[in-house]
N, C-alpha and C. Protein backbone atom coordinates (compact mmCIF):
# COMPACT_ATOMS: atom_id res chain seq x y z
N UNK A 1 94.83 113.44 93.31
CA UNK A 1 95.57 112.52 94.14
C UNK A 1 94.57 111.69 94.95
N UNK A 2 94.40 110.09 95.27
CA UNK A 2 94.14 109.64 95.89
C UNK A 2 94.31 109.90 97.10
N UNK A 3 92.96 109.99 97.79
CA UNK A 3 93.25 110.12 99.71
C UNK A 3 92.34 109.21 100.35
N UNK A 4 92.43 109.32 101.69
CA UNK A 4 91.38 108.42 102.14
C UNK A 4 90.90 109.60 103.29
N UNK A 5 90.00 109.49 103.97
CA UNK A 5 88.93 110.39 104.61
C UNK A 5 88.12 109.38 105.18
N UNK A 6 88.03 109.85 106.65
CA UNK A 6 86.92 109.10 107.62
C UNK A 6 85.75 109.86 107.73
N UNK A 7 84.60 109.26 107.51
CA UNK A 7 82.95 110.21 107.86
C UNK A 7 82.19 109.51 108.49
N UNK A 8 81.33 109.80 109.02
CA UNK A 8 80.10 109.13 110.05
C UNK A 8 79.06 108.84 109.35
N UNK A 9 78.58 107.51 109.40
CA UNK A 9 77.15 107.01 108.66
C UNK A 9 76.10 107.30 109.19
N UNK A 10 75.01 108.08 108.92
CA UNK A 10 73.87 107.79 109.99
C UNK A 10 72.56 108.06 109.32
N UNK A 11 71.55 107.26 109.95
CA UNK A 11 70.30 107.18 108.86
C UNK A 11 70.28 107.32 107.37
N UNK A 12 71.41 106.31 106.87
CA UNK A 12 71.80 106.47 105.40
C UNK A 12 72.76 107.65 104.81
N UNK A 13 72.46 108.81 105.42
CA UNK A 13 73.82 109.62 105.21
C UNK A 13 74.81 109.85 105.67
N UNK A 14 75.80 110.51 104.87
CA UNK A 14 77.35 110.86 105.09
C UNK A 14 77.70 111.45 106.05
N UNK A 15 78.50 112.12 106.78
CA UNK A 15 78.54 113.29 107.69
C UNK A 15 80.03 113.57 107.60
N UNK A 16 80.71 114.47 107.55
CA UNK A 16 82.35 115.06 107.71
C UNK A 16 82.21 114.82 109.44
N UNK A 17 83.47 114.31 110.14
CA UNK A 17 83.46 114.35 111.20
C UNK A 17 83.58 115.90 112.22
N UNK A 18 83.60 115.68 113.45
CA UNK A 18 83.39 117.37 113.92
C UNK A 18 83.01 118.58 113.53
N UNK A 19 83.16 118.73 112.39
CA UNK A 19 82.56 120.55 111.90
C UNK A 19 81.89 120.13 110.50
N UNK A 20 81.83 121.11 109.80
CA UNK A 20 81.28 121.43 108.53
C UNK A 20 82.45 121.61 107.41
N UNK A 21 81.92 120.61 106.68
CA UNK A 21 82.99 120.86 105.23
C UNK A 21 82.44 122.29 104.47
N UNK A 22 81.14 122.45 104.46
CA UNK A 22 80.71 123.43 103.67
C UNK A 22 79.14 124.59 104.46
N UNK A 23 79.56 125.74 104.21
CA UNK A 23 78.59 126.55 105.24
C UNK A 23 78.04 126.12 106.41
N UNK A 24 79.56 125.01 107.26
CA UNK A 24 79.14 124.81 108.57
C UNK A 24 77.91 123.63 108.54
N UNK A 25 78.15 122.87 107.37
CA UNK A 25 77.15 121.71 107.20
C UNK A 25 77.99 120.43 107.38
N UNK A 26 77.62 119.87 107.85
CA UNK A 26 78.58 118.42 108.34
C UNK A 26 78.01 117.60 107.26
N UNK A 27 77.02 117.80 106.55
CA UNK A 27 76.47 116.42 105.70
C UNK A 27 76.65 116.57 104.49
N UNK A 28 77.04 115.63 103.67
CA UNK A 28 78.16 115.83 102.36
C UNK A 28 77.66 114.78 101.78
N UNK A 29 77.94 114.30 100.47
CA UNK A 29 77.39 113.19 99.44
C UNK A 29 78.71 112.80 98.61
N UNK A 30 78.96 111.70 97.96
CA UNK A 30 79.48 111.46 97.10
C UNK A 30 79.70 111.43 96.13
N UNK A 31 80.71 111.74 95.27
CA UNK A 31 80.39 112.52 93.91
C UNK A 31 80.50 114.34 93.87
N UNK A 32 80.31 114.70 94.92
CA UNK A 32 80.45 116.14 95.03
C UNK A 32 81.74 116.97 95.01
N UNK A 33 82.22 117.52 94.28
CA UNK A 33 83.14 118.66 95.01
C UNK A 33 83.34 119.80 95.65
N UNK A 34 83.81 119.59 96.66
CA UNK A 34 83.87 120.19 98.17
C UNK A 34 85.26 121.63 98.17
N UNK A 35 84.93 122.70 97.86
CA UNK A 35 86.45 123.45 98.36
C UNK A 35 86.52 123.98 99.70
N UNK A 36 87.23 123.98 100.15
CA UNK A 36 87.96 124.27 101.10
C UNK A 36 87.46 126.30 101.20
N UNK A 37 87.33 126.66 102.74
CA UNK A 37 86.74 127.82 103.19
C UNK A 37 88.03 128.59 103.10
N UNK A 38 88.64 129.18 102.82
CA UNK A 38 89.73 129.45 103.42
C UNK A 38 90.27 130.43 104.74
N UNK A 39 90.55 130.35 105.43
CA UNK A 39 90.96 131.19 106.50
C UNK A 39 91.78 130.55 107.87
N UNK A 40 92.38 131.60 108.39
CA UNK A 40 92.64 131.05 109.88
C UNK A 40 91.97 130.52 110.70
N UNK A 41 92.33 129.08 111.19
CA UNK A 41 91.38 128.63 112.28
C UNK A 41 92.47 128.01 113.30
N UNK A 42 91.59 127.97 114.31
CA UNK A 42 92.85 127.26 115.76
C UNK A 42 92.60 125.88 115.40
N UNK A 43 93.64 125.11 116.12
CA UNK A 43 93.65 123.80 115.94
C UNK A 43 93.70 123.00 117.54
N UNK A 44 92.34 122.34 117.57
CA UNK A 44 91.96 121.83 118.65
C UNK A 44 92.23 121.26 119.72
N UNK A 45 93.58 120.38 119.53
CA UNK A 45 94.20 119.86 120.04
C UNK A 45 95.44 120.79 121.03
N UNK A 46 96.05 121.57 120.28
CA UNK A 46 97.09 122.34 120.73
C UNK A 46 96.84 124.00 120.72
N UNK A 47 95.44 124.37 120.35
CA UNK A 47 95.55 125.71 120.05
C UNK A 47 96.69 126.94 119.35
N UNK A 48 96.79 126.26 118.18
CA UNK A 48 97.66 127.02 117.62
C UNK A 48 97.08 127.19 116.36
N UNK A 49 97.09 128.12 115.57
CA UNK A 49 96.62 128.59 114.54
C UNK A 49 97.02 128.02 112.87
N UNK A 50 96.54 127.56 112.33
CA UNK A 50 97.02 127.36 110.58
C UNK A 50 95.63 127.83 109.74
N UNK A 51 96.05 127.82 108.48
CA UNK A 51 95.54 128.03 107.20
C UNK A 51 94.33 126.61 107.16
N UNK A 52 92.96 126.96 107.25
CA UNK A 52 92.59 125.97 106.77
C UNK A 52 92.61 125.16 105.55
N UNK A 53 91.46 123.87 105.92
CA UNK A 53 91.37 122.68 104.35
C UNK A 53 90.89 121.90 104.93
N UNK A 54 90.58 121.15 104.02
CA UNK A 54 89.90 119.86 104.30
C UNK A 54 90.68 119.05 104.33
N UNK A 55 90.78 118.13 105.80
CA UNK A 55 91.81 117.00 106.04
C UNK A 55 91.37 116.11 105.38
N UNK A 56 92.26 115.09 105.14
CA UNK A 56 92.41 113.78 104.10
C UNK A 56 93.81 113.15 105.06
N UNK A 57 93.76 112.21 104.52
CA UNK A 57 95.01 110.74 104.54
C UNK A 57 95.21 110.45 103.26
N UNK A 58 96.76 110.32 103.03
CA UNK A 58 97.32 110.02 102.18
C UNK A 58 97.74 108.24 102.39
N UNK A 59 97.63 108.15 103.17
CA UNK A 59 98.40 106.64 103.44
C UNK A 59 97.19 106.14 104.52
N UNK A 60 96.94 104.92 103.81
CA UNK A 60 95.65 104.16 104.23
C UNK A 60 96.09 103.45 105.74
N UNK A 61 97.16 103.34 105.87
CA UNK A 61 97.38 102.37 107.24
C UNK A 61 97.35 103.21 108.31
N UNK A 62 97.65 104.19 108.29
CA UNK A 62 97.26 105.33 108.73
C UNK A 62 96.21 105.50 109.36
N UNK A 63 95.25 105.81 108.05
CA UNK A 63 94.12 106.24 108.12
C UNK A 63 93.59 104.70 108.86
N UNK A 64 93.06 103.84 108.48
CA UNK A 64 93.18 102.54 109.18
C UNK A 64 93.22 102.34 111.25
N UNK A 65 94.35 102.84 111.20
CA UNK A 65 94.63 103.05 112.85
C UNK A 65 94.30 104.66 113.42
N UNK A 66 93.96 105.63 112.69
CA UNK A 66 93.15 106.21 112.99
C UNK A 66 92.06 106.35 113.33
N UNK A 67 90.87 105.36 112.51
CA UNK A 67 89.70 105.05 112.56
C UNK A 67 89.58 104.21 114.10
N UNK A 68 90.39 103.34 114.63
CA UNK A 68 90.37 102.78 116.29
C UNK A 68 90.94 103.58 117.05
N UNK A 69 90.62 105.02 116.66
CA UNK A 69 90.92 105.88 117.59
C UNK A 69 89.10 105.82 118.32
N UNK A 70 88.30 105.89 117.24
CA UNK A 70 87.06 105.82 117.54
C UNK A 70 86.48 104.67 118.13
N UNK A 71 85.13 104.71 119.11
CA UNK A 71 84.67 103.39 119.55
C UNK A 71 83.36 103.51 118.57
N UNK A 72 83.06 104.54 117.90
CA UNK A 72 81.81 104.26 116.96
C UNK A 72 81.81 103.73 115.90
N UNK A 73 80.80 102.41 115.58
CA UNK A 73 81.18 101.34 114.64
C UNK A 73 80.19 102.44 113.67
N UNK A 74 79.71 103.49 113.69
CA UNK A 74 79.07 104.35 112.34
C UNK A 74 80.08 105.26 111.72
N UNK A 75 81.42 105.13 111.92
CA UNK A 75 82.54 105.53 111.06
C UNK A 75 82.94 104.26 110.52
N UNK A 76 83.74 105.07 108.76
CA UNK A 76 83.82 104.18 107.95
C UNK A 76 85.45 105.50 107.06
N UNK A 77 85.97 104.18 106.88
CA UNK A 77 87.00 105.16 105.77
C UNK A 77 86.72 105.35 104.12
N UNK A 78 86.45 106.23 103.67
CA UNK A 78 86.09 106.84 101.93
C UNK A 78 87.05 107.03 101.68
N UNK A 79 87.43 106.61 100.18
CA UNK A 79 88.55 106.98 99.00
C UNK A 79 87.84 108.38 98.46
N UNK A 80 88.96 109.30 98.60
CA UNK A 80 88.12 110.21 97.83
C UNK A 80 89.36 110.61 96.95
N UNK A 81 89.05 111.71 96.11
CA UNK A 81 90.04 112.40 95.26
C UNK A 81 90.57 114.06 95.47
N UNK A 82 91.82 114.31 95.63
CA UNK A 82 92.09 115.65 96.56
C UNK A 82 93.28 116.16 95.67
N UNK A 83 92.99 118.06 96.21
CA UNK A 83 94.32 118.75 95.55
C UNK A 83 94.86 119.15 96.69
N UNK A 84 95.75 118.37 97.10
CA UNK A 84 96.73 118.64 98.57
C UNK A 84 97.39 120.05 98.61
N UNK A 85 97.15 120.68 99.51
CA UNK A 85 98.05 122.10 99.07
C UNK A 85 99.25 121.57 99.75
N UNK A 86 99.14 121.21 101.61
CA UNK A 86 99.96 120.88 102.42
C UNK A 86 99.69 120.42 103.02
N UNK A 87 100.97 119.37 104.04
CA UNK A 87 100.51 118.76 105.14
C UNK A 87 99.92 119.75 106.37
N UNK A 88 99.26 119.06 107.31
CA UNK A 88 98.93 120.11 108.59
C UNK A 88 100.16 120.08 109.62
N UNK A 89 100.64 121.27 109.70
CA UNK A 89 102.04 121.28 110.17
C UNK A 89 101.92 120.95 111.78
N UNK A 90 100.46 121.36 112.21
CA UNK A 90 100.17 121.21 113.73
C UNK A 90 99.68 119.67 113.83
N UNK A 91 99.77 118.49 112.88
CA UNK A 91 99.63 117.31 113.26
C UNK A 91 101.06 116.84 112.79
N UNK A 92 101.12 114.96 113.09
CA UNK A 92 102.09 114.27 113.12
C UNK A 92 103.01 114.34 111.61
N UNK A 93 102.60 114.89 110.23
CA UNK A 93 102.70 114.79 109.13
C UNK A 93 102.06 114.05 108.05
N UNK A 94 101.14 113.40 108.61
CA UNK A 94 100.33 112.11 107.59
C UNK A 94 98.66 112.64 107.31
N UNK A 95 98.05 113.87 107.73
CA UNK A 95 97.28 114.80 107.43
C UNK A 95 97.82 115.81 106.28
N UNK A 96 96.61 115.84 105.83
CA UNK A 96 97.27 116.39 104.71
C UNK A 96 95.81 118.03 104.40
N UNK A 97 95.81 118.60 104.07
CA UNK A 97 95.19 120.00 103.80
C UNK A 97 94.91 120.03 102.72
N UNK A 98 93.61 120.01 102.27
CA UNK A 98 93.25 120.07 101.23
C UNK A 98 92.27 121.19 100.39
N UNK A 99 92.62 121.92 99.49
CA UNK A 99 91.95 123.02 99.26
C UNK A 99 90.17 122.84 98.06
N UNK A 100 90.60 121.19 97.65
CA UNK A 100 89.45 120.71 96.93
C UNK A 100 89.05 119.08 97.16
N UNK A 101 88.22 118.83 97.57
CA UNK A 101 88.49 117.23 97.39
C UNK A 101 86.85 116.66 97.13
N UNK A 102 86.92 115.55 96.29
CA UNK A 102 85.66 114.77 96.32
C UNK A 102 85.98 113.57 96.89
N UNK A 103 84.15 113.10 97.55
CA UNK A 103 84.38 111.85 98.23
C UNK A 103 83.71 110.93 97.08
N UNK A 104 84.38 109.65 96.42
CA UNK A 104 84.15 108.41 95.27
C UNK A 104 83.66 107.37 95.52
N UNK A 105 84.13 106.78 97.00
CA UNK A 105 83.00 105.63 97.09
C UNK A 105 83.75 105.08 98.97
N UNK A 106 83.06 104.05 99.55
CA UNK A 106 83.80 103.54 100.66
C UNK A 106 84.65 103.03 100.11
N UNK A 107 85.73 103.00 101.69
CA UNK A 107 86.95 101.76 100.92
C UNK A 107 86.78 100.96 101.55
N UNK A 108 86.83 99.11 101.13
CA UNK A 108 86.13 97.60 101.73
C UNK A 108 87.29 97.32 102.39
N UNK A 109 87.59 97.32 103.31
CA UNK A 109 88.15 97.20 104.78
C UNK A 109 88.91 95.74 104.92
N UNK A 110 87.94 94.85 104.75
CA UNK A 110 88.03 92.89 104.61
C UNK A 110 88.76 93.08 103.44
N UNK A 111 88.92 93.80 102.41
CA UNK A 111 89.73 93.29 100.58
C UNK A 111 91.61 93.97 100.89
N UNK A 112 91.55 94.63 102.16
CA UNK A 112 93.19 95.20 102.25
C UNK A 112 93.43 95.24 103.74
């Protein structure tokens, strides 16, 4: 399934935002596939507990007005490719949980 995913640019590489996609490593490449850790983790915002994954966006406008949540112009939104298990029930519904996903390339911002 097509998703979209926000990451941080810096000195030429990638970064997953806030934590680690993989052994607690925030820095990731494209082309890779990434699974998902699995276990209970709290959720930051509200402290309440779910099943982890790797978040994604399913819907780019979304993801889009998500990204001006940030004031750092070194975030960028990536198309990547994902096996959605579920949405994250502790966000609005437009997060989505992902138990595998690769990141494919940026998405050009000015073309949509």
């Amino acid at each position: 399934m097509k998703l979209y995913k926000i990451f941080e640019e810096k000195n030429g590489k990638l970064y997953n935002l806030f934590h680690g996609m993989v052994a607690g490593d925030r820095e990731v490449e494209i082309g890779v596939e990434y699974q998902n850790r699995d276990k209970m983790i709290r959720d930051g915002g509200n402290n309440r507990y779910y099943r982890s994954g790797i978040h994604a966006h399913y819907d780019v406008k979304f993801t889009k007005e998500w990204l001006k949540r940030f004031d750092s112009t070194n975030r960028h939104i990536y198309i990547c490719e994902g096996e959605v298990r579920e949405d994250k029930a502790t966000s609005d519904g437009k997060v989505s949980l992902c138990d595998k996903i690769t990141i494919l390339h940026k998405y050009e911002m000015e073309n949509n």
